[in-house]
N, C-alpha and C. Protein backbone atom coordinates (compact mmCIF):
# COMPACT_ATOMS: atom_id res chain seq x y z
N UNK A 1 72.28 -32.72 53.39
CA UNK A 1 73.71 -32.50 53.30
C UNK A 1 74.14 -31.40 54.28
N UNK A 2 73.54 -30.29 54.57
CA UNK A 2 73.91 -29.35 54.91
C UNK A 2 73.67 -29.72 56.47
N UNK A 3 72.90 -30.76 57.03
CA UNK A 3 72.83 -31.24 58.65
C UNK A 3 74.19 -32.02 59.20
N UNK A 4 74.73 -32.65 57.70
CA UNK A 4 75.72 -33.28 57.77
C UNK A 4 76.99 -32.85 58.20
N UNK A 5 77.31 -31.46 57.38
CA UNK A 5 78.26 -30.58 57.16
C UNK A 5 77.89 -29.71 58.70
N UNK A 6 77.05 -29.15 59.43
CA UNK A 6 76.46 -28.93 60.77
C UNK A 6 77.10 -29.28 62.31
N UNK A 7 76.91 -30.88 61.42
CA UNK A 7 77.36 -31.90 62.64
C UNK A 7 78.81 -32.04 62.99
N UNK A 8 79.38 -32.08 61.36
CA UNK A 8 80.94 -32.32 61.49
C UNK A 8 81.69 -31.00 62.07
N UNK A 9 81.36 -30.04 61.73
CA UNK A 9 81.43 -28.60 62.20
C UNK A 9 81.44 -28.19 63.64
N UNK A 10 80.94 -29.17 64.44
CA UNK A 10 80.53 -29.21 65.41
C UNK A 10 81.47 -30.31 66.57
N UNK A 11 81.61 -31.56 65.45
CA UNK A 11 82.15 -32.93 66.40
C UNK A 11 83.74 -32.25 66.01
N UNK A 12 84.46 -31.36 65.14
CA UNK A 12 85.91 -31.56 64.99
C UNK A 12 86.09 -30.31 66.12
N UNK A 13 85.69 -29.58 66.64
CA UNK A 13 86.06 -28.70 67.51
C UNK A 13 85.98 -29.65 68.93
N UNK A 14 84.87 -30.47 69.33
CA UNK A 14 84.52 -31.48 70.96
C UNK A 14 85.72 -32.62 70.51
N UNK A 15 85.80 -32.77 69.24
CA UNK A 15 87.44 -34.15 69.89
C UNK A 15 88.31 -33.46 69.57
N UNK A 16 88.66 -32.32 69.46
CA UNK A 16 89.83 -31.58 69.33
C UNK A 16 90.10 -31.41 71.05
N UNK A 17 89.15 -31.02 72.20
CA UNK A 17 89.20 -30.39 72.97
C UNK A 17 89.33 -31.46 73.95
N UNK A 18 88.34 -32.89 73.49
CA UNK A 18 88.80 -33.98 73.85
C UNK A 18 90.24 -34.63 73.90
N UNK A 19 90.59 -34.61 73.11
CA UNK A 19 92.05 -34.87 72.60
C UNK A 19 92.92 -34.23 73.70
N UNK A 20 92.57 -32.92 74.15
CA UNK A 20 93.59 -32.08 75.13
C UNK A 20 93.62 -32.82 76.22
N UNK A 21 92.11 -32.71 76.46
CA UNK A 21 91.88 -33.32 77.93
C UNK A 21 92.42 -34.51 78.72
N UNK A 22 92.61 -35.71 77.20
CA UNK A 22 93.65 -37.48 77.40
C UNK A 22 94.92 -36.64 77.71
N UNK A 23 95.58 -35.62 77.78
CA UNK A 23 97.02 -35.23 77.85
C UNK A 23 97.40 -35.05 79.58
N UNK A 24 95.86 -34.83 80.18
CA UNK A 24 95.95 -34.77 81.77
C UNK A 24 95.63 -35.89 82.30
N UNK A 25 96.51 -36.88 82.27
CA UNK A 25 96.64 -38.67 82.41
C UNK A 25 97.01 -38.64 83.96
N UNK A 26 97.93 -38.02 84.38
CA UNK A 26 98.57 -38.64 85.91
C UNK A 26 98.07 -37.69 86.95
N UNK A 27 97.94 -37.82 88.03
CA UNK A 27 97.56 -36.97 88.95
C UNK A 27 98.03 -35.82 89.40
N UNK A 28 99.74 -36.22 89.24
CA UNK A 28 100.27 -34.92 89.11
C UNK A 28 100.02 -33.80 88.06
N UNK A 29 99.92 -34.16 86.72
CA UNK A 29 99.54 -32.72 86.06
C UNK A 29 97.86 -32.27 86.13
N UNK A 30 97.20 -33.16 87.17
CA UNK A 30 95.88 -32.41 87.42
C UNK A 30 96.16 -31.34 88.52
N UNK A 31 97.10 -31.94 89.21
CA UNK A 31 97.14 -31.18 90.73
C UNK A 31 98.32 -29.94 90.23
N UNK A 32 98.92 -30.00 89.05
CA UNK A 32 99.93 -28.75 89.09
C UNK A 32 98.73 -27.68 88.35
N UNK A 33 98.06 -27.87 87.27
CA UNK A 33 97.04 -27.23 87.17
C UNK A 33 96.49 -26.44 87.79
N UNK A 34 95.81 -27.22 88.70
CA UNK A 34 94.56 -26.75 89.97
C UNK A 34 95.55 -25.91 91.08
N UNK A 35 97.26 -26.16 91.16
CA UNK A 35 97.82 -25.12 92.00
C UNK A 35 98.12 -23.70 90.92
N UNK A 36 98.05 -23.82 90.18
CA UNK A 36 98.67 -22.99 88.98
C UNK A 36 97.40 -21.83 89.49
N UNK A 37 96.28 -22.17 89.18
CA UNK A 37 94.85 -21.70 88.55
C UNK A 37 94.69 -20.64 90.30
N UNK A 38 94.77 -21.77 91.26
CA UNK A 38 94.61 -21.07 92.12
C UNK A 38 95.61 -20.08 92.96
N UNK A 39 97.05 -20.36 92.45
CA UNK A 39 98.11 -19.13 92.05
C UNK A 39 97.10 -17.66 91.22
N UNK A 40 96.74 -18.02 90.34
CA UNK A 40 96.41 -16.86 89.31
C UNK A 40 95.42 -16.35 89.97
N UNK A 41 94.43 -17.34 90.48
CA UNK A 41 93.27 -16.65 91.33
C UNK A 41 93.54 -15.59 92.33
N UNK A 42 94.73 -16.05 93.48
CA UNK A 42 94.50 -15.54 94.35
C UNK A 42 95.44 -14.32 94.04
N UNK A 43 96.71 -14.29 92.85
CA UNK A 43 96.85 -13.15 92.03
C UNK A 43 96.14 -11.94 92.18
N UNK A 44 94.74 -12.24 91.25
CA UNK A 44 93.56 -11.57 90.63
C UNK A 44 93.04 -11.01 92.10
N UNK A 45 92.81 -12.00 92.84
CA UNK A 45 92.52 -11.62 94.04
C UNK A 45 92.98 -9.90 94.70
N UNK A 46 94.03 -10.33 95.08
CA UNK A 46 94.82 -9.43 96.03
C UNK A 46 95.03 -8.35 94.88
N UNK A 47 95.34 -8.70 93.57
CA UNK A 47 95.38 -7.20 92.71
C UNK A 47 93.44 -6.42 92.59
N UNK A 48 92.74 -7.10 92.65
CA UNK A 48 91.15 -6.69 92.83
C UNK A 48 91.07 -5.56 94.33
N UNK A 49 91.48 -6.58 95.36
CA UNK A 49 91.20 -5.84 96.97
C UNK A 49 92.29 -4.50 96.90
N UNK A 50 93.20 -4.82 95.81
CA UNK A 50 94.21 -3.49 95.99
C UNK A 50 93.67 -1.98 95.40
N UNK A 51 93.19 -2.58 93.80
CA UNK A 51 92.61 -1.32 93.80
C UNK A 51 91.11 -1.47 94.12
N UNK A 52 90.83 -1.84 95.09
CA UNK A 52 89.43 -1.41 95.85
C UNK A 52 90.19 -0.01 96.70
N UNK A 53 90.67 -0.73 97.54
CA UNK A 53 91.52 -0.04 98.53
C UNK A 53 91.78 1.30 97.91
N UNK A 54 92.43 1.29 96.47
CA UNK A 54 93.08 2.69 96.10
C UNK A 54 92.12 3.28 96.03
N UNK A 55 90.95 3.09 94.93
CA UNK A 55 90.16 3.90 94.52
C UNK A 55 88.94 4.27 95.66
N UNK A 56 88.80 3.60 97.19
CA UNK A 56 88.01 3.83 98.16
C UNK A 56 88.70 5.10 98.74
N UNK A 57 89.91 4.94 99.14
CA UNK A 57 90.78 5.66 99.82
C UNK A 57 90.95 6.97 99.47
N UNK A 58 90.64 7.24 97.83
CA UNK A 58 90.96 8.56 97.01
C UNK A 58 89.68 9.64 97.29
N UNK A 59 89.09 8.54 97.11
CA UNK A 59 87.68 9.16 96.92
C UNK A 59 86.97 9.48 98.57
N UNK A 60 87.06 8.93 99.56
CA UNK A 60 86.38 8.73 100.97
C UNK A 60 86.99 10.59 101.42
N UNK A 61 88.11 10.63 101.83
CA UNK A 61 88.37 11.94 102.14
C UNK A 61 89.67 12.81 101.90
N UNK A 62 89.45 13.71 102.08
CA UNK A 62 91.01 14.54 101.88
C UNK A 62 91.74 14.45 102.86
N UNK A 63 91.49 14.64 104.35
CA UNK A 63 92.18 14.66 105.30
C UNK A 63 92.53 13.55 106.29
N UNK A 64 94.24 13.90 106.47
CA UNK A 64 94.52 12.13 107.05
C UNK A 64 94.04 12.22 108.82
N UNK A 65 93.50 10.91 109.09
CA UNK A 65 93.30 10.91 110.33
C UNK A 65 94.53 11.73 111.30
N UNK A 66 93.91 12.20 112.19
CA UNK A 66 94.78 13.16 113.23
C UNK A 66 95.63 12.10 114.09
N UNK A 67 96.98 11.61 114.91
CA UNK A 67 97.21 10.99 115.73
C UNK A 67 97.12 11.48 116.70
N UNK A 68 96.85 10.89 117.57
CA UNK A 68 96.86 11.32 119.37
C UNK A 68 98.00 10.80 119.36
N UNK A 69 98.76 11.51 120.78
CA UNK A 69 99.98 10.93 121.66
C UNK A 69 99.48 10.15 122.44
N UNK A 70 100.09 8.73 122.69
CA UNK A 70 99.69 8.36 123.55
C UNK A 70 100.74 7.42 124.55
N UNK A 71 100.67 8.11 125.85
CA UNK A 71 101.46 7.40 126.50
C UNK A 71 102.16 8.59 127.34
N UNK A 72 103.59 9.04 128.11
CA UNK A 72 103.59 10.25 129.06
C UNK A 72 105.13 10.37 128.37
N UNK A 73 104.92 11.70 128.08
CA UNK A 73 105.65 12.01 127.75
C UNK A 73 107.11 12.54 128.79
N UNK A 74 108.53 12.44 128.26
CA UNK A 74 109.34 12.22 129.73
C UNK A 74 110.41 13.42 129.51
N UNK A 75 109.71 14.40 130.87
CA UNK A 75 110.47 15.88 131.04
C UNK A 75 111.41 15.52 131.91
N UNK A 76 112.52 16.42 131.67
CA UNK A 76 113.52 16.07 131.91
C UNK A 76 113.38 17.14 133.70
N UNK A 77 113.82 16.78 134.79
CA UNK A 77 113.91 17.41 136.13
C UNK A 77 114.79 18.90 135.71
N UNK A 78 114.60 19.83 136.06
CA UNK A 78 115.73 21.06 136.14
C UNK A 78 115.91 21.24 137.65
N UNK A 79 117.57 21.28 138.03
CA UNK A 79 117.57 21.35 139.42
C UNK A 79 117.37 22.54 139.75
């Protein structure tokens, strides 16, 4: 009895999940999905590389790179 009770325990959660899966019938709601998912991905993405960026940046050094001038600077003639 108790292999019985096991099994059913088991099959009402896989056709429950089954059941979802018949709801993605046309091609279009596979493909709005798969743009959705890879919306969120590339989300996750760019919020991941951001705080890489922050927390590299904090930590690497205190002082901001120096600029050079570059190019000639234009004095004015005095007659």
């Amino acid at each position: 009895m108790e292999h019985k009770d096991l099994q059913q325990e088991l099959e009402d959660p896989f056709s429950h999940v089954l059941s979802r899966l018949q709801s993605f019938q046309s091609d279009w709601d596979i493909v709005s999905f798969a743009v959705f998912f890879i919306f969120i991905g590339m989300v996750l993405l760019l919020l991941t590389l951001v705080l890489i960026r922050c927390c590299c940046c904090c930590c690497c050094g205190d002082e901001k790179p120096r600029r050079r001038k570059v190019g000639i600077e234009n004095m004015a003639l005095e007659p």
